[in-house]
C-alpha atoms as a PDB file:
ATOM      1  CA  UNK A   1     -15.656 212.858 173.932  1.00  0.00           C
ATOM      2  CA  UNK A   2     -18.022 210.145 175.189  1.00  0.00           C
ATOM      3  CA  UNK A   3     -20.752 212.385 176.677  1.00  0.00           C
ATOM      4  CA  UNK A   4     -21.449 215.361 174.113  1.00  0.00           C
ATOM      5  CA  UNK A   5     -20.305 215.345 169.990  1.00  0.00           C
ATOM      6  CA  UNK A   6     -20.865 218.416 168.136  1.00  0.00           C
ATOM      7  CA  UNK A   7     -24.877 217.609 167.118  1.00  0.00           C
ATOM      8  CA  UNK A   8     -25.349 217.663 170.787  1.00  0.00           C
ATOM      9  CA  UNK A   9     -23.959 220.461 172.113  1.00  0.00           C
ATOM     10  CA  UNK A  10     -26.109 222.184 169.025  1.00  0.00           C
ATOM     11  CA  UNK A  11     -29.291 220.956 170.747  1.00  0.00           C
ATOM     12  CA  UNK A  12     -28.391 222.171 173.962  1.00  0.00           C
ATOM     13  CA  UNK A  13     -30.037 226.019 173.430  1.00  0.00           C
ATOM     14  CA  UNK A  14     -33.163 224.044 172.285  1.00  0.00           C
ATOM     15  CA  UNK A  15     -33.227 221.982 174.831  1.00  0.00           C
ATOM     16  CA  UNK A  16     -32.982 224.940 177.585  1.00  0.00           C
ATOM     17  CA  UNK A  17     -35.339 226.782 175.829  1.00  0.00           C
ATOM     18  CA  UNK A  18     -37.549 224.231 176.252  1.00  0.00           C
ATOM     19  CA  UNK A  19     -37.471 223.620 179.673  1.00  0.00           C
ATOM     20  CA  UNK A  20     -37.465 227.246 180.704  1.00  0.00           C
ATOM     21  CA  UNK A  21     -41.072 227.524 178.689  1.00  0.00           C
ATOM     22  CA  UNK A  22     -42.346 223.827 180.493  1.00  0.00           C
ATOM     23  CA  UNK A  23     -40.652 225.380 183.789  1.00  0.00           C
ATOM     24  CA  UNK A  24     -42.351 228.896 183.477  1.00  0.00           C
ATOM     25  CA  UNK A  25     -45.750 227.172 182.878  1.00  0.00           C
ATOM     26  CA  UNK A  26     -45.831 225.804 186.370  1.00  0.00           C
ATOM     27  CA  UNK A  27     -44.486 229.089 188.065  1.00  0.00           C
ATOM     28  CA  UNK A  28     -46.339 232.795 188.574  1.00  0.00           C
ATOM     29  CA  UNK A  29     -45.333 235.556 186.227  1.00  0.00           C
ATOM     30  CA  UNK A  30     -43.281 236.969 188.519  1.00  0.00           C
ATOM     31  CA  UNK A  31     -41.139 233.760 189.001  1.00  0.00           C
ATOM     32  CA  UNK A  32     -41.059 233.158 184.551  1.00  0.00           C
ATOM     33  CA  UNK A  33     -38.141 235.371 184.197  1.00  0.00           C
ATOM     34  CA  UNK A  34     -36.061 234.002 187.608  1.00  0.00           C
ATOM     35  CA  UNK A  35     -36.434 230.685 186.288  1.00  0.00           C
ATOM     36  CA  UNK A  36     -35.579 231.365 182.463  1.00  0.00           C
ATOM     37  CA  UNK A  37     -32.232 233.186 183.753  1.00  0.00           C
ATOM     38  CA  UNK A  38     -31.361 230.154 185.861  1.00  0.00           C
ATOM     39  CA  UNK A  39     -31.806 227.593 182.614  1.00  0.00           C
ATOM     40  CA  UNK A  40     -29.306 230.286 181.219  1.00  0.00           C
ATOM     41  CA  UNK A  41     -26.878 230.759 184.039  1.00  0.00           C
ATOM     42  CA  UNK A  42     -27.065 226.483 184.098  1.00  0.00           C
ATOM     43  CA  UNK A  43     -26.741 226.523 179.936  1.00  0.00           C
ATOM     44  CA  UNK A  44     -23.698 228.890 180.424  1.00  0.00           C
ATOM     45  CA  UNK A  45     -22.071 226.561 183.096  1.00  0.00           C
ATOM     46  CA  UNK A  46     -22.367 223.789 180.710  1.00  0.00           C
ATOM     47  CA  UNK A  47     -20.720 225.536 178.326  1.00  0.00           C
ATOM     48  CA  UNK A  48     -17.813 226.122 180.537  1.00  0.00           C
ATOM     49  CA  UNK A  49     -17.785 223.040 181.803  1.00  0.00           C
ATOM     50  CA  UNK A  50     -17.502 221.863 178.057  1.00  0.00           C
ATOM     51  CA  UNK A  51     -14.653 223.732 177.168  1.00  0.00           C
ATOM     52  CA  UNK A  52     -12.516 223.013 180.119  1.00  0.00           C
ATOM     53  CA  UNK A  53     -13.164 219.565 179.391  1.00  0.00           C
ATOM     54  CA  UNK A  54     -11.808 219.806 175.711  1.00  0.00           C
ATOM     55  CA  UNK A  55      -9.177 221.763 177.256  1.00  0.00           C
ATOM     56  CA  UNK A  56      -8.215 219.461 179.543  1.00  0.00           C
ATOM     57  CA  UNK A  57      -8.594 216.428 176.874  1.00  0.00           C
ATOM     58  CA  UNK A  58      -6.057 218.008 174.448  1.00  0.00           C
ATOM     59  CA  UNK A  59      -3.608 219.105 176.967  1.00  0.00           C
ATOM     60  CA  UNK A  60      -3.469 215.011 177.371  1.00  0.00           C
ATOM     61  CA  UNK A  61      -3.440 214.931 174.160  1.00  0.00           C
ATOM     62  CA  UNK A  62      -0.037 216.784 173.992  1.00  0.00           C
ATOM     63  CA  UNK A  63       1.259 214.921 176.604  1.00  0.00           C
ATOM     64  CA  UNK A  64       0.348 211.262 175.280  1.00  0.00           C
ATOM     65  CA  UNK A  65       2.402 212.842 172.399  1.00  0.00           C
ATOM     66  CA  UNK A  66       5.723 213.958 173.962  1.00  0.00           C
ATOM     67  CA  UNK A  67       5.536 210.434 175.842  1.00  0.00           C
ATOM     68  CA  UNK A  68       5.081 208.617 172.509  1.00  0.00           C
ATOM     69  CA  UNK A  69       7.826 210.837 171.163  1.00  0.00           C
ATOM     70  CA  UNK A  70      10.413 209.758 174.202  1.00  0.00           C
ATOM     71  CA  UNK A  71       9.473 206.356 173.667  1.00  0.00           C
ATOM     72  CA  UNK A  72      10.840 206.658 170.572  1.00  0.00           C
ATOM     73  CA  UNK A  73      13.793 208.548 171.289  1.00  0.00           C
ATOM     74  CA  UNK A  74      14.467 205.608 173.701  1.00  0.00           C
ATOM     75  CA  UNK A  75      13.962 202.740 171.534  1.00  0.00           C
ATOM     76  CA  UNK A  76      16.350 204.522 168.621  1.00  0.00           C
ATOM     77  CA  UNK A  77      18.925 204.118 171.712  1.00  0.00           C
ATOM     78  CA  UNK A  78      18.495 201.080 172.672  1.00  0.00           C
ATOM     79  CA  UNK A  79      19.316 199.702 169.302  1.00  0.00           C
ATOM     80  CA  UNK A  80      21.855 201.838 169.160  1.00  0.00           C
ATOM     81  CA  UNK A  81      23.681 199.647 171.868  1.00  0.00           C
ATOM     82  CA  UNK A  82      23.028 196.440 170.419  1.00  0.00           C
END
């Protein structure tokens, strides 16, 4: 993946944490837990997000495969007739 490796996506709960405790500096008490539970429901998304994406990369995956595989199957053919 281009955008997030493995030592990133590690960082991420760090990196929430963090800005839910800068966030809930600048808001009330009242507004501290609001805003920590939307750094989580946005963390969680990511997540998602994250896995659909390597979901989505290896189903190509399997399809560059069966392609390559065809390929071959075609080129055996092909000399085949010659």
């Amino acid at each position: 993946m281009s955008g997030f490796d493995s030592n990133s996506i590690k960082s991420l709960p760090l990196i929430v944490a963090l800005l839910a405790i800068l966030t809930s500096k600048a808001v009330d008490d009242g507004g501290k837990v609001s805003v920590i539970g939307n750094w989580i429901s946005v963390f969680g998304d990511t997540l998602q997000a994250l896995g659909e994406t390597q979901e989505f990369i290896e189903e190509r995956e399997e399809e560059r495969c069966k392609i390559q595989k065809e390929i071959e199957e075609l080129k055996r053919k092909l000399e085949k007739l010659k």
